[in-house]
Protein backbone atom coordinates (compact mmCIF):
# COMPACT_ATOMS: atom_id res chain seq x y z
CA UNK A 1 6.45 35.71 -0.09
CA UNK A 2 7.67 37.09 -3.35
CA UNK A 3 10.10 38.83 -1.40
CA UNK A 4 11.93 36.16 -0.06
CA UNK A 5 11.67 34.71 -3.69
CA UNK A 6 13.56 37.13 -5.05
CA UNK A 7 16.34 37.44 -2.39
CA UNK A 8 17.01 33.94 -2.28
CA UNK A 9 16.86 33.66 -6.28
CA UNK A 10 19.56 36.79 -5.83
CA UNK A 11 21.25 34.85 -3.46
CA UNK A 12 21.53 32.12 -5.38
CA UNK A 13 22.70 33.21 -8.62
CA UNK A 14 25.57 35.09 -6.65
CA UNK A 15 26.80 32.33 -4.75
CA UNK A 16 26.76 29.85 -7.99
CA UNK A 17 28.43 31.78 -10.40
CA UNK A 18 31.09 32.60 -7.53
CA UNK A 19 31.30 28.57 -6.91
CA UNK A 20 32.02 28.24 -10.86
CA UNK A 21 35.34 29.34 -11.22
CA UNK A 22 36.62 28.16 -7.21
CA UNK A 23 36.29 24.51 -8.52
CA UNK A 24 39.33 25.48 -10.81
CA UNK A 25 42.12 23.34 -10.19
CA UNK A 26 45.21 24.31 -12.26
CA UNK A 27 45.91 27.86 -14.45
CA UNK A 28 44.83 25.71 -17.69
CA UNK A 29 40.92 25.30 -16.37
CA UNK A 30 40.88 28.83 -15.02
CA UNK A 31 41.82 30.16 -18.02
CA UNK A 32 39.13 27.89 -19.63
CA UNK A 33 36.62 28.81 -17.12
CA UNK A 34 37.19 32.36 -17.49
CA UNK A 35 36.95 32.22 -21.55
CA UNK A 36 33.66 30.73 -21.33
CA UNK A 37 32.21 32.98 -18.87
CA UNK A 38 33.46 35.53 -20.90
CA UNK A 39 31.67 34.41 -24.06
CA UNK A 40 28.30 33.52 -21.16
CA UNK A 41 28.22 37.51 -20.49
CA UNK A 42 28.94 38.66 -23.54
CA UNK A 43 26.20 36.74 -25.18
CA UNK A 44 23.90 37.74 -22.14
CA UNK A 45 25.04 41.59 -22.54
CA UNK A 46 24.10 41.51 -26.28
CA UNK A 47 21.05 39.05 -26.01
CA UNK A 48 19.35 41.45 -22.70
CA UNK A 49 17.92 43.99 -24.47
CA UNK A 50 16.07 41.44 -27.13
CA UNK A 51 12.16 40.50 -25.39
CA UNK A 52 11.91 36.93 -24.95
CA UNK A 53 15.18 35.96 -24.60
CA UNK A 54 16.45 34.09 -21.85
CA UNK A 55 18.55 36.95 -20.58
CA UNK A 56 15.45 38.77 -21.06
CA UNK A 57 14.12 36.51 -18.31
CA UNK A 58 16.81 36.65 -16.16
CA UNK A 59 16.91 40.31 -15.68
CA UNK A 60 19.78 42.59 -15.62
CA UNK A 61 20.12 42.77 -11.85
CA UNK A 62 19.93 39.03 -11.32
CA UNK A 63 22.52 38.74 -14.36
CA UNK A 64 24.37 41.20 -12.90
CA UNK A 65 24.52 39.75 -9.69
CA UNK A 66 26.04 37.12 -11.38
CA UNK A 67 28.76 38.52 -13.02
CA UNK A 68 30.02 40.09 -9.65
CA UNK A 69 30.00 36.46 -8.33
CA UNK A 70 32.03 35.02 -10.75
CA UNK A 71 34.29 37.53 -11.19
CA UNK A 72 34.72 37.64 -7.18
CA UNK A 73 35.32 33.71 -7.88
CA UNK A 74 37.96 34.31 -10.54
CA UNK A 75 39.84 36.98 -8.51
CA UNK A 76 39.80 34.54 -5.55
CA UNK A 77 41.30 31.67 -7.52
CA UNK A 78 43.90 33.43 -9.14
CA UNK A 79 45.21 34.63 -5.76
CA UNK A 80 45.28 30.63 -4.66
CA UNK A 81 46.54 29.95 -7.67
CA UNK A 82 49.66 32.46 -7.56
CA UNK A 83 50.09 32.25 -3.39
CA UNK A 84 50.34 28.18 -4.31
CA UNK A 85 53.36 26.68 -3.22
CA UNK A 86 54.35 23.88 -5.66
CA UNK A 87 54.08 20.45 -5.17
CA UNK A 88 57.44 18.10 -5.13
CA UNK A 89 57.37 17.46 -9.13
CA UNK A 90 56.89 20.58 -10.28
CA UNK A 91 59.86 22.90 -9.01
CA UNK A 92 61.83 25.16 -11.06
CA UNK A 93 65.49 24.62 -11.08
């Protein structure tokens, strides 16, 4: 039973922090997005090693887990983002 636990806790935390940055709209929120999940794994990078923290809790597979998610989330959007064609209003001339 703890077995399933943990894969669908694994599972989870991937697909999530991949969702994060595919709800991006326009280049402004990804570029917000991105910043704070930047400052998100930095703080968890530095805060890991420290007992009792909350990255502490989460584990570094789990937390790495999730930083392959959302960077496979990022990567995704900016390919939308630059393949976009764009809409009637907002051509270059």
């Amino acid at each position: 039973m703890e077995l399933v636990l943990a894969i669908v806790s694994a599972t989870l935390s991937f697909l999530v922090a991949m969702a994060i940055p595919l709800f991006a709209q326009r280049w402004r929120t990804l570029a917000i997005v991105v910043g704070v999940g930047a400052m998100f794994f930095g703080w968890m990078t530095l805060e890991l090693p420290v007992a009792g923290s909350i990255p502490s809790g989460i584990g570094a597979f789990v937390g790495g887990l999730m930083l392959f998610g959302f960077a496979a989330g990022v990567i995704a959007r900016f390919v939308t983002l630059l393949g976009r064609r764009p809409a009637n209003g907002e051509e270059a001339q």
